[in-house]
C-alpha atoms as a PDB file:
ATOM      1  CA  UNK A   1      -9.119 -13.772  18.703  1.00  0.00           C
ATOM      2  CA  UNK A   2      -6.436 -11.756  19.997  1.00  0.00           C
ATOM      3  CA  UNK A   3      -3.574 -13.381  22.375  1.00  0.00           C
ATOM      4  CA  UNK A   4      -1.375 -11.687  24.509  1.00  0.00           C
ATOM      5  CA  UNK A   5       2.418 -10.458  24.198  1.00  0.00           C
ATOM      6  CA  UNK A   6       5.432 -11.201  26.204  1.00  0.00           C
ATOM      7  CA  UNK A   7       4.614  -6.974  26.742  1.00  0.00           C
ATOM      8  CA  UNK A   8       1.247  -7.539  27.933  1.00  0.00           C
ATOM      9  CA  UNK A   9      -0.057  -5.942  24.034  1.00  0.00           C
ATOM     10  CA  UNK A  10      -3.265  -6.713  22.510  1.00  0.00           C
ATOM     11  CA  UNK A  11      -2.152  -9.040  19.534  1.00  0.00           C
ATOM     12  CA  UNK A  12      -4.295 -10.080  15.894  1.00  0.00           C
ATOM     13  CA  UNK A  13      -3.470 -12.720  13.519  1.00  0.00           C
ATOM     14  CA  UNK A  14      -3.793 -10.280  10.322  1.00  0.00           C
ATOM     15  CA  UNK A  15      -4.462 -11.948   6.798  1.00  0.00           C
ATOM     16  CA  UNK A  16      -1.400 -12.025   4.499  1.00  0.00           C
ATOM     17  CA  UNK A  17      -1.305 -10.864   1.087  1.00  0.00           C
ATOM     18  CA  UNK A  18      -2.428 -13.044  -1.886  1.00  0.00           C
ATOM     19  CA  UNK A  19      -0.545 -12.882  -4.884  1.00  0.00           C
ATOM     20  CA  UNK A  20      -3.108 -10.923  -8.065  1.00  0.00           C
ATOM     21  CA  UNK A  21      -3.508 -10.499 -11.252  1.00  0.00           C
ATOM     22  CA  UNK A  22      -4.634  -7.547 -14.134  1.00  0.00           C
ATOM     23  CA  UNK A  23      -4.645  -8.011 -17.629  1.00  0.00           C
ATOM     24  CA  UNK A  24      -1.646  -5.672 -17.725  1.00  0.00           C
ATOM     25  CA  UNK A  25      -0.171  -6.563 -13.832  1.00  0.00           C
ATOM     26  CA  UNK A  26       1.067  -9.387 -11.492  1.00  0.00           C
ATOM     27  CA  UNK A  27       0.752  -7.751  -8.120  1.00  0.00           C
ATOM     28  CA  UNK A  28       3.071 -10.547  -5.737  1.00  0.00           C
ATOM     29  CA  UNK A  29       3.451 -10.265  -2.119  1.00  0.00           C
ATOM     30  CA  UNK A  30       6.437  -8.252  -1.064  1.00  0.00           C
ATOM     31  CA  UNK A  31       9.693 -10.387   0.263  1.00  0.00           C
ATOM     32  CA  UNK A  32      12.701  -9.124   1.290  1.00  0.00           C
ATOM     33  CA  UNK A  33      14.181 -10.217  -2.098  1.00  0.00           C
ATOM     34  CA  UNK A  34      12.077  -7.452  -4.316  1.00  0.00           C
ATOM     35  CA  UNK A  35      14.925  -4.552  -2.435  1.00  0.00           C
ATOM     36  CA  UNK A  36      17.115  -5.276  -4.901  1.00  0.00           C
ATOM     37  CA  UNK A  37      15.148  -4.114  -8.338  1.00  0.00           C
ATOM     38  CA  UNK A  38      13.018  -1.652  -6.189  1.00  0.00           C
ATOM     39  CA  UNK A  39      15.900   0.478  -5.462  1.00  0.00           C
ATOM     40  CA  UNK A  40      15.941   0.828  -9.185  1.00  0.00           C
ATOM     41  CA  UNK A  41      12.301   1.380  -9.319  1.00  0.00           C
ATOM     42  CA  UNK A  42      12.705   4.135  -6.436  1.00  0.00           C
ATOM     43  CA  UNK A  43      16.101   5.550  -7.453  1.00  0.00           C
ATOM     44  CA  UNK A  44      14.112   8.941  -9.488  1.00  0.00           C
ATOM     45  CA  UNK A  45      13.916  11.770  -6.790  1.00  0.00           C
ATOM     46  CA  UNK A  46      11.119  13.005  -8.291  1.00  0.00           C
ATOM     47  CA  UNK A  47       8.828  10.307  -7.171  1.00  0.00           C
ATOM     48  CA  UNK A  48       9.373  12.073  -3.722  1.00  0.00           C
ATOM     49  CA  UNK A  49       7.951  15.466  -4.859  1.00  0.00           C
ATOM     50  CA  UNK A  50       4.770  15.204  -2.568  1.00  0.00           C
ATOM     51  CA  UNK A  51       6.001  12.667   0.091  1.00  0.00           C
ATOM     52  CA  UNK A  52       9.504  14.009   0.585  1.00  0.00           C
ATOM     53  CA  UNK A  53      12.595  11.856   1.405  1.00  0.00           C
ATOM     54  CA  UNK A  54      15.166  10.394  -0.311  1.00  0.00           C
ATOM     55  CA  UNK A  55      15.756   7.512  -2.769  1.00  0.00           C
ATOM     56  CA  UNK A  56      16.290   4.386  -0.372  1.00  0.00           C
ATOM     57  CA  UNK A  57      19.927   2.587  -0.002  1.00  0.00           C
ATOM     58  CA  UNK A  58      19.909  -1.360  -0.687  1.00  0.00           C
ATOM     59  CA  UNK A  59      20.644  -1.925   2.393  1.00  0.00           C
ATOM     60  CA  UNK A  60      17.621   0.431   4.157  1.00  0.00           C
ATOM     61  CA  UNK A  61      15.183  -0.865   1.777  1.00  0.00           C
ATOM     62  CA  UNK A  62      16.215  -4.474   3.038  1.00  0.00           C
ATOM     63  CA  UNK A  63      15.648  -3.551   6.239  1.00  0.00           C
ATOM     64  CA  UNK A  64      12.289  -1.828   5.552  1.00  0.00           C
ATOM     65  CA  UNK A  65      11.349  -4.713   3.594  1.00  0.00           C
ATOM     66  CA  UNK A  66      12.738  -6.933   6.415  1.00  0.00           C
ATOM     67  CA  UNK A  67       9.959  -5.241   8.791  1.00  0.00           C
ATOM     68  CA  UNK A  68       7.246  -5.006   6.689  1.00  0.00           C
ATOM     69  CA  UNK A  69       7.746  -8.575   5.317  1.00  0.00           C
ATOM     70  CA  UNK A  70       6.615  -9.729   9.194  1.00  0.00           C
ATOM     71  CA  UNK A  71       2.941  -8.706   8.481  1.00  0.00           C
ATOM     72  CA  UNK A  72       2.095  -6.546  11.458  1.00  0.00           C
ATOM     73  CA  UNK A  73       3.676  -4.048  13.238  1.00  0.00           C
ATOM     74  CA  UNK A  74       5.793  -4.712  16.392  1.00  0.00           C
ATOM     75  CA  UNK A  75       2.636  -3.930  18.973  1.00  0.00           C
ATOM     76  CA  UNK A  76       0.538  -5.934  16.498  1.00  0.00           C
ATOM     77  CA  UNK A  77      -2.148  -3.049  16.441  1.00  0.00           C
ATOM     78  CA  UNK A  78      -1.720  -2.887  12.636  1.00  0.00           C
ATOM     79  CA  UNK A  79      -1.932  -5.294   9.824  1.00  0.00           C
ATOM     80  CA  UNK A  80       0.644  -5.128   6.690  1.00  0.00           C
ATOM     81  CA  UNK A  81      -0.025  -6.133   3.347  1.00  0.00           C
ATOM     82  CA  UNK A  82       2.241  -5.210   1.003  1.00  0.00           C
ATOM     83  CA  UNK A  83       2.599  -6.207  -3.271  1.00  0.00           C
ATOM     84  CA  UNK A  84       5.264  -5.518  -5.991  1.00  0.00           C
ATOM     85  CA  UNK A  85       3.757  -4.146  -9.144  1.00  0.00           C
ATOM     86  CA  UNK A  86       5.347  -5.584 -12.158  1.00  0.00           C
ATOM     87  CA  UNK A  87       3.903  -6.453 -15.513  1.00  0.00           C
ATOM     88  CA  UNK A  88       1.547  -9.488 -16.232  1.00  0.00           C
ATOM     89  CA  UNK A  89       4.222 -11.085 -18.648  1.00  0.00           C
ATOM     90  CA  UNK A  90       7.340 -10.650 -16.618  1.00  0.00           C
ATOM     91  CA  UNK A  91       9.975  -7.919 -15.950  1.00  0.00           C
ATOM     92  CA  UNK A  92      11.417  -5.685 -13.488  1.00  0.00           C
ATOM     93  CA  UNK A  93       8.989  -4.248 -10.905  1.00  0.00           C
ATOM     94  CA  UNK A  94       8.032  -0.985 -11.335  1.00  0.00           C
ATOM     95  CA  UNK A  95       5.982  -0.107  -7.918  1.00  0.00           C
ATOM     96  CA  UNK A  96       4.250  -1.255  -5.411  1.00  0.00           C
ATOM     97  CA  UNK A  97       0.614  -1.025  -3.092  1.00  0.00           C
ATOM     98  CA  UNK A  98       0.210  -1.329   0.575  1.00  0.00           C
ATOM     99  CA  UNK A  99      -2.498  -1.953   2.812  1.00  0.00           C
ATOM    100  CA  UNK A 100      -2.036  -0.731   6.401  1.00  0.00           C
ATOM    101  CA  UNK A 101      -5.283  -2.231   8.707  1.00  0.00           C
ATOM    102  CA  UNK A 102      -6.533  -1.300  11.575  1.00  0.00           C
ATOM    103  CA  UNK A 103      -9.667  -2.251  13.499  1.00  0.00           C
ATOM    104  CA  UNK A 104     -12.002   1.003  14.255  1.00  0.00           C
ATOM    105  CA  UNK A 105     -14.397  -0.552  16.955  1.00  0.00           C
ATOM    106  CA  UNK A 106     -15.309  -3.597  14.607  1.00  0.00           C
ATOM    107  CA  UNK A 107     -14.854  -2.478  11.684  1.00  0.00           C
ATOM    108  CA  UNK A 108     -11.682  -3.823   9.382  1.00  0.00           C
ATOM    109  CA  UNK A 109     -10.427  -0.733   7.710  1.00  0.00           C
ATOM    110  CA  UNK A 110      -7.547  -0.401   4.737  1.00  0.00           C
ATOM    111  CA  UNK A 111      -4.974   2.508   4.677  1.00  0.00           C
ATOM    112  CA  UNK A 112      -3.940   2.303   1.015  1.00  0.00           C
ATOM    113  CA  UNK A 113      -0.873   3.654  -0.268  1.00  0.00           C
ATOM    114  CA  UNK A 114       0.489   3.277  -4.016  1.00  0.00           C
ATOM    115  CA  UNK A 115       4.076   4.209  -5.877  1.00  0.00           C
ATOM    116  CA  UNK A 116       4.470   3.638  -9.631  1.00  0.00           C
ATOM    117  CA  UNK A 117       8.117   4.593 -10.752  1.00  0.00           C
ATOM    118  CA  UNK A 118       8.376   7.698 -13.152  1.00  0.00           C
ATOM    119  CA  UNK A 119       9.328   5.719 -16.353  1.00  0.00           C
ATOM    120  CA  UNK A 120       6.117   3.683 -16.448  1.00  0.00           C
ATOM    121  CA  UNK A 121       3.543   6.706 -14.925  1.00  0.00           C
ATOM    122  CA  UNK A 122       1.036   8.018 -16.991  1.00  0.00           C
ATOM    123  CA  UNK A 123      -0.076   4.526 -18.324  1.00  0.00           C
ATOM    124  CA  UNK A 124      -3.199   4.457 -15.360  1.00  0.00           C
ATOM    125  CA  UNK A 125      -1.046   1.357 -13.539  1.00  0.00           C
ATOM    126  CA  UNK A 126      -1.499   2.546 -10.292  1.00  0.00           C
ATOM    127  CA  UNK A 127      -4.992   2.799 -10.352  1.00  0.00           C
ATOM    128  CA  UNK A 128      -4.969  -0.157 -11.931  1.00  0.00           C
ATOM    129  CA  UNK A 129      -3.339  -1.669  -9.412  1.00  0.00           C
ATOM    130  CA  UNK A 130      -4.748  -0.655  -6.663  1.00  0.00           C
ATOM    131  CA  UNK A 131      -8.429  -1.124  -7.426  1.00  0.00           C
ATOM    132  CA  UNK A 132      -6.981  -4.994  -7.859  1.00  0.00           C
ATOM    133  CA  UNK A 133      -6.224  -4.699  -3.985  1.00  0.00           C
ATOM    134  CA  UNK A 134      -9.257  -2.840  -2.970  1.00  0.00           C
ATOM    135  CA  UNK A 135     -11.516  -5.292  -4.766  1.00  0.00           C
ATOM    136  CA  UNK A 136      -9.679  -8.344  -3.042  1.00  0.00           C
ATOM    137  CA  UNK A 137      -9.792  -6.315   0.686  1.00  0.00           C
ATOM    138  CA  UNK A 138     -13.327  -7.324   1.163  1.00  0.00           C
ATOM    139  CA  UNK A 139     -12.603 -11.173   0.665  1.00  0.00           C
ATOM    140  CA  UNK A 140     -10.562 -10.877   4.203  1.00  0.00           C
ATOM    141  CA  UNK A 141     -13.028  -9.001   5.734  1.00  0.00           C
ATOM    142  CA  UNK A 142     -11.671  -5.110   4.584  1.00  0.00           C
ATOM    143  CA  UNK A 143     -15.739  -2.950   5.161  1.00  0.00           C
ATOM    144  CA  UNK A 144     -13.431   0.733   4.729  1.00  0.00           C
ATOM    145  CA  UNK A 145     -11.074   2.243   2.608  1.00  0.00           C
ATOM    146  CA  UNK A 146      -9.234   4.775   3.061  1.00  0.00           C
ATOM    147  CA  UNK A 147      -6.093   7.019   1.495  1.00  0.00           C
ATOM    148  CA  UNK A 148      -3.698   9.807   2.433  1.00  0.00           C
ATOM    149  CA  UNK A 149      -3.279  12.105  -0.487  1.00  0.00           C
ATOM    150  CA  UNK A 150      -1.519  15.184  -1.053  1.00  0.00           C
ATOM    151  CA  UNK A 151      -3.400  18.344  -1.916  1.00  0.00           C
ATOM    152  CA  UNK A 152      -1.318  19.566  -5.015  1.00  0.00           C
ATOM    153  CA  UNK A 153      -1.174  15.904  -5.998  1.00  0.00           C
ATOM    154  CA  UNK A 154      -3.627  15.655  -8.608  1.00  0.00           C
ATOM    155  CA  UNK A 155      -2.735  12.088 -10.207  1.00  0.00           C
ATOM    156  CA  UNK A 156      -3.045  10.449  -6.890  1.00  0.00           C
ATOM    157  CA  UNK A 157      -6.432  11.954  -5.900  1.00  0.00           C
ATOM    158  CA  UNK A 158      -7.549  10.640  -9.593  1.00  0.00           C
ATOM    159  CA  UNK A 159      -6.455   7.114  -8.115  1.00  0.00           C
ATOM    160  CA  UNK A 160      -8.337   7.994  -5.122  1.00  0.00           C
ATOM    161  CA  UNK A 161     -11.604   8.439  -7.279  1.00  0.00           C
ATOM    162  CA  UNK A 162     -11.164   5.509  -9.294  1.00  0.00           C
ATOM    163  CA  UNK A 163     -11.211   3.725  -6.094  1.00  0.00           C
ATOM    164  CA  UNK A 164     -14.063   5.407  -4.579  1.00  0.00           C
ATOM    165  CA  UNK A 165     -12.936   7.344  -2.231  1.00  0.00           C
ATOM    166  CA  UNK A 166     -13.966  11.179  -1.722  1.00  0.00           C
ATOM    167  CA  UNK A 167     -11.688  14.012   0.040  1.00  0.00           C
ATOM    168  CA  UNK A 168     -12.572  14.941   3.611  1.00  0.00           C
ATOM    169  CA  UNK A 169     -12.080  17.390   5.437  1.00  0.00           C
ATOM    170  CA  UNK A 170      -8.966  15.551   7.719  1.00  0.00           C
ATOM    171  CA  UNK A 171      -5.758  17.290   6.650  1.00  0.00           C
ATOM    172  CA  UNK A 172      -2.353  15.740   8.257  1.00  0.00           C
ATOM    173  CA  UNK A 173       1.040  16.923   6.899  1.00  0.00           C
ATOM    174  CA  UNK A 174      -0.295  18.593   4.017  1.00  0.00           C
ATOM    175  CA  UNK A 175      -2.029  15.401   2.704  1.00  0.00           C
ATOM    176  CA  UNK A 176      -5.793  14.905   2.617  1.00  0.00           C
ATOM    177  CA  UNK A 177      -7.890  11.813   4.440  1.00  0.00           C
ATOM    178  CA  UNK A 178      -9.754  10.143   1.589  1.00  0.00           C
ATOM    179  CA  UNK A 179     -12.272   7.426   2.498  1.00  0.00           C
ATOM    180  CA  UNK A 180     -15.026   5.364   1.621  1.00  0.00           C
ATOM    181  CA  UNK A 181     -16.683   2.314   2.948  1.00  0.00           C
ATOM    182  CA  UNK A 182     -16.820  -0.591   0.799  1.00  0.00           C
ATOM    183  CA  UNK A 183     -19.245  -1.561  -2.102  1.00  0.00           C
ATOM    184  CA  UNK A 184     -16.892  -3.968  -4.275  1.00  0.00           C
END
């Protein structure tokens, strides 16, 4: 299914993200537009406690978005799905989820990754969220899960749970491999 690159590259077609829906969330597929309220949304430097960095620029957040809005990386070994969090009835966003995929032998697997700004944490919206993309990974094929977490980051690994996942023993850069194969 793959085709080849001017670079000689293995290259997929990877799904694209579907817009979703909570009760309390509209989850849409990220465009380049959303940079402009998510610098808002990641302007509080404490939402970079764990993950370190900075609070993104408009203009590096455009180009971020810019990249990731293509689907795929530039070798086309990885799959990018990417939604803006905002609420069900409207509003400004307030996060976001991503799905990086890979293919391990066969198997389709999901590298989840969730941000909820500090104003609107504590409300269970990421998990929320992201349990809305892990039960619509399966539809496109999506058989593992999977999460880099932290170790002093207890509210993540409580998203983690919710999801399914379980610690293992994988540490890289202080964060924790989480995984689970699918049962949605």
């Amino acid at each position: 299914m793959g085709v080849r690159s001017t670079c000689d590259a293995q290259v997929t077609s990877w799904p694209r993200a579907e817009a979703l829906r909570t009760d309390r969330l509209s989850l849409e597929p990220l465009a380049v537009r959303h940079a402009r309220e998510m610098v808002t949304a990641l302007a509080p430097r404490d939402l970079y406690r764990f993950t370190g960095g900075e609070p993104p620029t408009s203009d590096e957040l455009e180009a971020r978005y810019r990249r990731q809005a293509r689907g795929q990386s530039q070798d086309g070994r990885a799959g990018w799905l990417n939604w803006i969090i905002r609420p069900a009835g409207g509003g400004l966003a307030i996060g976001f989820v991503q799905a990086t995929l890979t293919r391990r032998g066969v198997e389709l697997v999901a590298d989840l990754a969730w941000l909820v700004t500090v104003s609107e944490q504590g409300r269970g919206l990421a998990g929320e969220a992201t349990l809305a993309v892990a039960a619509w990974l399966p539809s496109i094929g999506v058989r593992r899960l999977q999460a880099y977490v932290h170790q002093d980051h207890a509210v993540s690994a409580r998203v983690a749970e919710r999801l399914g996942l379980a610690p293992t023993s994988t540490l890289v850069d202080g964060e924790m491999l989480w995984e689970a194969i699918t049962v949605l």
